[in-house]
N, C-alpha and C. Protein backbone atom coordinates (compact mmCIF):
# COMPACT_ATOMS: atom_id res chain seq x y z
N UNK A 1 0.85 -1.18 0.00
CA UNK A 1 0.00 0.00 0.00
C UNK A 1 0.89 1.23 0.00
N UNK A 2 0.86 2.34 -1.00
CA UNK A 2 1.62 3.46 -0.92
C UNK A 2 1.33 4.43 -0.42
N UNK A 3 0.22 4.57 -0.19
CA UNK A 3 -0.46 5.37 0.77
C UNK A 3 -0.95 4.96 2.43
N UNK A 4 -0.49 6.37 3.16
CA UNK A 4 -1.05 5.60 4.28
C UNK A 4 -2.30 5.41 4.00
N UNK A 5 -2.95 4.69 5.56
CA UNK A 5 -4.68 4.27 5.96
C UNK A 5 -4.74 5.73 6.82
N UNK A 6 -5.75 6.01 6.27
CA UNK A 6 -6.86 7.42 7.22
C UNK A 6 -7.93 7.39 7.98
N UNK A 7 -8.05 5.93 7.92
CA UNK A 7 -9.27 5.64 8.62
C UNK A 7 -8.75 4.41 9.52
N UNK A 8 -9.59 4.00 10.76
CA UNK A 8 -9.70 2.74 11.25
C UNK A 8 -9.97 1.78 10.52
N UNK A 9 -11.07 1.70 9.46
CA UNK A 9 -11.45 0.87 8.47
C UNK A 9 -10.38 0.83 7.58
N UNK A 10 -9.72 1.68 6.83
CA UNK A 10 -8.71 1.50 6.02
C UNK A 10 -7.39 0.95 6.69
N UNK A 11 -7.56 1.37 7.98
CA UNK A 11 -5.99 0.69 8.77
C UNK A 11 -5.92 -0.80 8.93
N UNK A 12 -7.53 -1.00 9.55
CA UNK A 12 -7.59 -2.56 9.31
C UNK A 12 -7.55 -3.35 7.85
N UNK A 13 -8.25 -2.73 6.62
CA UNK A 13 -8.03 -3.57 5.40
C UNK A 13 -5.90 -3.52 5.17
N UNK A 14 -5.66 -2.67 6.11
CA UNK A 14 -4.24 -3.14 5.74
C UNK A 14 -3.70 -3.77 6.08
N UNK A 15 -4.06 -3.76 7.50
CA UNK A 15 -3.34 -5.17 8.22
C UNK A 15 -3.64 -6.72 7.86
N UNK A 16 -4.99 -6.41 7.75
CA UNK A 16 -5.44 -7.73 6.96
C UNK A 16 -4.60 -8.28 5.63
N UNK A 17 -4.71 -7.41 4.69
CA UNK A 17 -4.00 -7.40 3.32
C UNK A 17 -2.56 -8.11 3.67
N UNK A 18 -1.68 -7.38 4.69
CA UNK A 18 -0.26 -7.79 5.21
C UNK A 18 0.17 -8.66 6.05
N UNK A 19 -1.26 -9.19 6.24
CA UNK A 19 -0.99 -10.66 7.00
C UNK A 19 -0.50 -10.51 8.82
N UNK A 20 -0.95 -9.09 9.21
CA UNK A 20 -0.88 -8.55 11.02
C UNK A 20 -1.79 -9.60 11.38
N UNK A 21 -1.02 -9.92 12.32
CA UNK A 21 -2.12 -10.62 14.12
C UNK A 21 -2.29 -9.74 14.48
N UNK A 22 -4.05 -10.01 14.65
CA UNK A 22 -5.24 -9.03 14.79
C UNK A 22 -5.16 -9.21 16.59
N UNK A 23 -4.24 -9.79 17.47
CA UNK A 23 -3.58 -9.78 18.36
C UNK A 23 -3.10 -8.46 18.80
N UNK A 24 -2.21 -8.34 17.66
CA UNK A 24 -0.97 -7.51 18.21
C UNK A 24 -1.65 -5.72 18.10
N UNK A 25 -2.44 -5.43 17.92
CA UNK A 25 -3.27 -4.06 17.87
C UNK A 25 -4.38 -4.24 18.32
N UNK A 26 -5.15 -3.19 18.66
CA UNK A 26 -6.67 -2.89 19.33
C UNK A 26 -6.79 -1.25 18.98
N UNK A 27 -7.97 -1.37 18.94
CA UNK A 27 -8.47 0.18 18.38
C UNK A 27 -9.20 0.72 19.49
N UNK A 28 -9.04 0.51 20.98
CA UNK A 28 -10.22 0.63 21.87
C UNK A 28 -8.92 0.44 23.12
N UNK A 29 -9.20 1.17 24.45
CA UNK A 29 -8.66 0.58 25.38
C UNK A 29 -9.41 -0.27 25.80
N UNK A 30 -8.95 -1.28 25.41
CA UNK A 30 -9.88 -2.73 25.90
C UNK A 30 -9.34 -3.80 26.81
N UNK A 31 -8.40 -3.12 27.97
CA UNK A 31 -7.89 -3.69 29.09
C UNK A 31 -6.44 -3.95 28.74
N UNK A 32 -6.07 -5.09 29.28
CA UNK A 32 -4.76 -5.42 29.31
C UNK A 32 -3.97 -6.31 28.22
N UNK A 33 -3.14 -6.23 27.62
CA UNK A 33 -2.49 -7.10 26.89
C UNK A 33 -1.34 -6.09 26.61
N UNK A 34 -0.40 -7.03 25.60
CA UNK A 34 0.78 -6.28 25.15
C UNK A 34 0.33 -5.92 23.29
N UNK A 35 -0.39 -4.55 23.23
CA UNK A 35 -0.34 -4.72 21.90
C UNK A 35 -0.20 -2.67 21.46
N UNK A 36 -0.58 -2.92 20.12
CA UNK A 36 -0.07 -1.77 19.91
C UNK A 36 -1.49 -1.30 19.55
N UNK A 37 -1.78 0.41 20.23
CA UNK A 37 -3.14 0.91 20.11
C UNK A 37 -3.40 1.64 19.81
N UNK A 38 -4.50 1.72 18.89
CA UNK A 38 -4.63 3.47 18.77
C UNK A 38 -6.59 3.90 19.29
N UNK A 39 -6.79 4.75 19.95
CA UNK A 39 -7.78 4.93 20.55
C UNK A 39 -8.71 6.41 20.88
N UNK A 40 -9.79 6.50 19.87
CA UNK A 40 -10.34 7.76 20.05
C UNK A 40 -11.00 8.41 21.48
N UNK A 41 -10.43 9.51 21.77
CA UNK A 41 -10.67 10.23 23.20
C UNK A 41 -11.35 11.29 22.95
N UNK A 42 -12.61 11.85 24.15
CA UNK A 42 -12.71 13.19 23.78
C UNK A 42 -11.96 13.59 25.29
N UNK A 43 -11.93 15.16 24.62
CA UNK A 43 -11.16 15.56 26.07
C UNK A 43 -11.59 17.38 25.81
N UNK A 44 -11.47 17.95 26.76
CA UNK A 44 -11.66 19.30 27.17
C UNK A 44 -11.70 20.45 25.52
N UNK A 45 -11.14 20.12 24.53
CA UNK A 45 -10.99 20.84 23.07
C UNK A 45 -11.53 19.74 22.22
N UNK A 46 -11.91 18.65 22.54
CA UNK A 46 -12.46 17.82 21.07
C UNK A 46 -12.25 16.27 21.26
N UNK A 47 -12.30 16.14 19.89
CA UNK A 47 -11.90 14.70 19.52
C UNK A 47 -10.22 14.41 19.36
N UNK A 48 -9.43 13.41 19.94
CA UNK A 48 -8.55 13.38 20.18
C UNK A 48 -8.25 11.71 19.64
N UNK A 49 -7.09 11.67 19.04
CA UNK A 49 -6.59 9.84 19.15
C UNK A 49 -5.43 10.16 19.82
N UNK A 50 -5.20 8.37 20.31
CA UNK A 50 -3.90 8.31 20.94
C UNK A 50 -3.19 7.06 20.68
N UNK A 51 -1.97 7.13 20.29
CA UNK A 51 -1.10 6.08 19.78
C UNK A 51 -0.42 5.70 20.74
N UNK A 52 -0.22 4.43 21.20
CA UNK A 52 0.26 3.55 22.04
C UNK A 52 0.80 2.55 22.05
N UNK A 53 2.12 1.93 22.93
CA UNK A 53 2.41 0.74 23.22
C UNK A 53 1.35 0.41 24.27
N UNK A 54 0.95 -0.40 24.74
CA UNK A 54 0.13 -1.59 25.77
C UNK A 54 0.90 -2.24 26.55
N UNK A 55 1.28 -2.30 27.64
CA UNK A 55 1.97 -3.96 28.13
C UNK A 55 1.81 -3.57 29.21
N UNK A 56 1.00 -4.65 30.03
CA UNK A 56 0.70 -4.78 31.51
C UNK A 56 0.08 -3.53 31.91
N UNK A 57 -0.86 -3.22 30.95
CA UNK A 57 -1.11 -1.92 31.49
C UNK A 57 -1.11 -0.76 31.76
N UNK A 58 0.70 -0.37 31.71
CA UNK A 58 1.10 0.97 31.36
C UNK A 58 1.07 1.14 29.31
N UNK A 59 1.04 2.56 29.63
CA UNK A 59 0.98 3.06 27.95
C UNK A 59 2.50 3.44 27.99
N UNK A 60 3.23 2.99 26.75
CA UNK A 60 4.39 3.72 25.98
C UNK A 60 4.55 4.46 25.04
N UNK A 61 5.48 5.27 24.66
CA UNK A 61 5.71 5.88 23.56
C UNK A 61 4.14 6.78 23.02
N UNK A 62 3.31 7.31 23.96
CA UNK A 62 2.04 7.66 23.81
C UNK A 62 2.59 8.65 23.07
N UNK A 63 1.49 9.26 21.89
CA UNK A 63 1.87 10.43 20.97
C UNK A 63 0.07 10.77 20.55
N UNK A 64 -0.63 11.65 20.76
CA UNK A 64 -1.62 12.34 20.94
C UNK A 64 -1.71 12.88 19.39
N UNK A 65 -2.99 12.98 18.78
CA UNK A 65 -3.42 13.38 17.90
C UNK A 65 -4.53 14.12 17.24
N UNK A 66 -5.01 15.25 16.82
CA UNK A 66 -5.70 16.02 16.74
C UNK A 66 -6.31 15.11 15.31
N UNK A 67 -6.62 14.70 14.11
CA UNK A 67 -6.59 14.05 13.56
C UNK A 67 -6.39 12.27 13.02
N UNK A 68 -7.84 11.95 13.13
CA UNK A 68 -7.36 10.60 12.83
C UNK A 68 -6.23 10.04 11.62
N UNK A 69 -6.15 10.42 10.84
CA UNK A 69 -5.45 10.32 9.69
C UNK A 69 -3.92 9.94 10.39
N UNK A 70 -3.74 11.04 10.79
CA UNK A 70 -2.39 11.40 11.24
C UNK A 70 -2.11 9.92 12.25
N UNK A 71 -3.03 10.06 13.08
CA UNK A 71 -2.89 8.57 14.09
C UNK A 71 -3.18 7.33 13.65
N UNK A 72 -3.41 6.71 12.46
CA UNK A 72 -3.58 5.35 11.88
C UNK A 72 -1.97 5.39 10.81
N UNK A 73 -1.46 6.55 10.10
CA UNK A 73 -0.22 7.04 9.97
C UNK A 73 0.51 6.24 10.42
N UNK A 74 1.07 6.43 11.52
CA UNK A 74 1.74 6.69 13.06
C UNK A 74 1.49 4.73 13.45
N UNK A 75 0.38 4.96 13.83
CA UNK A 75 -0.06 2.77 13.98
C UNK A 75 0.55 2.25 13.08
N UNK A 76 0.40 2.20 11.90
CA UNK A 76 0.60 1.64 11.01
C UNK A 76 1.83 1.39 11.04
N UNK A 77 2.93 2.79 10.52
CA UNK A 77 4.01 2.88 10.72
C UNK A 77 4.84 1.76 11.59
N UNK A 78 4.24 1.85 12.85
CA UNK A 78 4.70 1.39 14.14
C UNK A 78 4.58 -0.21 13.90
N UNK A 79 3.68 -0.55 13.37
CA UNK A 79 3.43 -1.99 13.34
C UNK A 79 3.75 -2.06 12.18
N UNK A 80 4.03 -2.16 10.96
CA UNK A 80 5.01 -2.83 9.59
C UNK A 80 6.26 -2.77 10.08
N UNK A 81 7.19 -2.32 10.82
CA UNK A 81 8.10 -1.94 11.21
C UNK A 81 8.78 -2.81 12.28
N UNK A 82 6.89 -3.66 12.90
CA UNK A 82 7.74 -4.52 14.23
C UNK A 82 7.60 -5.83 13.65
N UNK A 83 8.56 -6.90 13.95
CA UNK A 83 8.72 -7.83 12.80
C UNK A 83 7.71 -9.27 13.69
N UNK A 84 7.82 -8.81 14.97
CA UNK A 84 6.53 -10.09 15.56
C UNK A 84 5.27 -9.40 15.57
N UNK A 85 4.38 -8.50 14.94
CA UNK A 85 3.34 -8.76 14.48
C UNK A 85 2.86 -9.56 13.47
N UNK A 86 3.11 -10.00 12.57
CA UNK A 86 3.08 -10.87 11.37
C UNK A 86 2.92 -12.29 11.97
N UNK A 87 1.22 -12.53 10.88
CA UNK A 87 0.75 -14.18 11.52
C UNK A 87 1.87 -15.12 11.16
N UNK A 88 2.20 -15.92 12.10
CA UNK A 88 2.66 -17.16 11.85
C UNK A 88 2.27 -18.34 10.78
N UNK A 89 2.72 -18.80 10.09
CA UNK A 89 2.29 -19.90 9.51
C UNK A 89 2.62 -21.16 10.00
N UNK A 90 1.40 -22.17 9.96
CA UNK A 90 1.64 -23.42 10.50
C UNK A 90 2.39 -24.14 9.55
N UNK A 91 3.74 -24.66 10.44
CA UNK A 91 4.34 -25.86 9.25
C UNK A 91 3.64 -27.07 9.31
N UNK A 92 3.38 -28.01 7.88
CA UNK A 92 2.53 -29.21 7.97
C UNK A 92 3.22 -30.02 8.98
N UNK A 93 4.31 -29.83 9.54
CA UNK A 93 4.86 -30.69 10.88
C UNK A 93 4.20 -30.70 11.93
N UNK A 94 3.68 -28.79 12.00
CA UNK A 94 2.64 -29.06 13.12
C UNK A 94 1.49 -29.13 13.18
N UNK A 95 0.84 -29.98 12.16
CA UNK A 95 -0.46 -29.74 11.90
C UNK A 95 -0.96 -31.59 11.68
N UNK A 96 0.20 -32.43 11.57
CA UNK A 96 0.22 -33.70 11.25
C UNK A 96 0.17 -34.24 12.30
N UNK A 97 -0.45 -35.53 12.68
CA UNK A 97 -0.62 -36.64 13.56
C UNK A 97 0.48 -36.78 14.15
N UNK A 98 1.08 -37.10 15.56
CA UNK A 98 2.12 -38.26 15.56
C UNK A 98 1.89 -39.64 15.42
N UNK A 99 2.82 -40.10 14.74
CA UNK A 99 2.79 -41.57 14.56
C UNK A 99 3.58 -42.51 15.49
């Protein structure tokens, strides 16, 4: 894709397209895990996103955004970039009987 995603919907047809574990991101603070997030806030001036690491709870590398565009950007970025998001493939070794 040569363009970024501007949307949540467009961020996800990319991850999909690139083969991301739908694991390793969340679009919602939706409790605890280690993943990478991005999450619409309102706050005191508006609508706000926020880009995030996840793990155990604390947020990392948080970077605030006036614009969604700019913050699926930024996700995206962050996740093509990390090399254990990408689904695993099963080898037929592990998918075969033992004998």
């Amino acid at each position: 894709m040569n363009t970024p995603p501007r949307t949540l919907t467009e961020l996800k047809a990319a991850f999909d397209h690139e083969g991301i574990d739908p694991r390793c991101y969340s679009f919602s603070s939706d409790g605890m895990g280690e993943v990478h997030r991005i999450e619409e806030r309102r706050d005191p001036i508006g609508i706000a996103w926020s880009v995030y690491y996840a793990e155990r709870g604390l947020r990392s590398s948080e970077v605030v955004f006036r614009s969604e565009a700019e913050a699926c950007a930024l996700v995206h970025q962050r996740i093509m970039r990390d090399p254990n998001t990408r689904l695993r493939k099963q080898s037929t070794r592990d998918t075969e009987p033992n004998h």
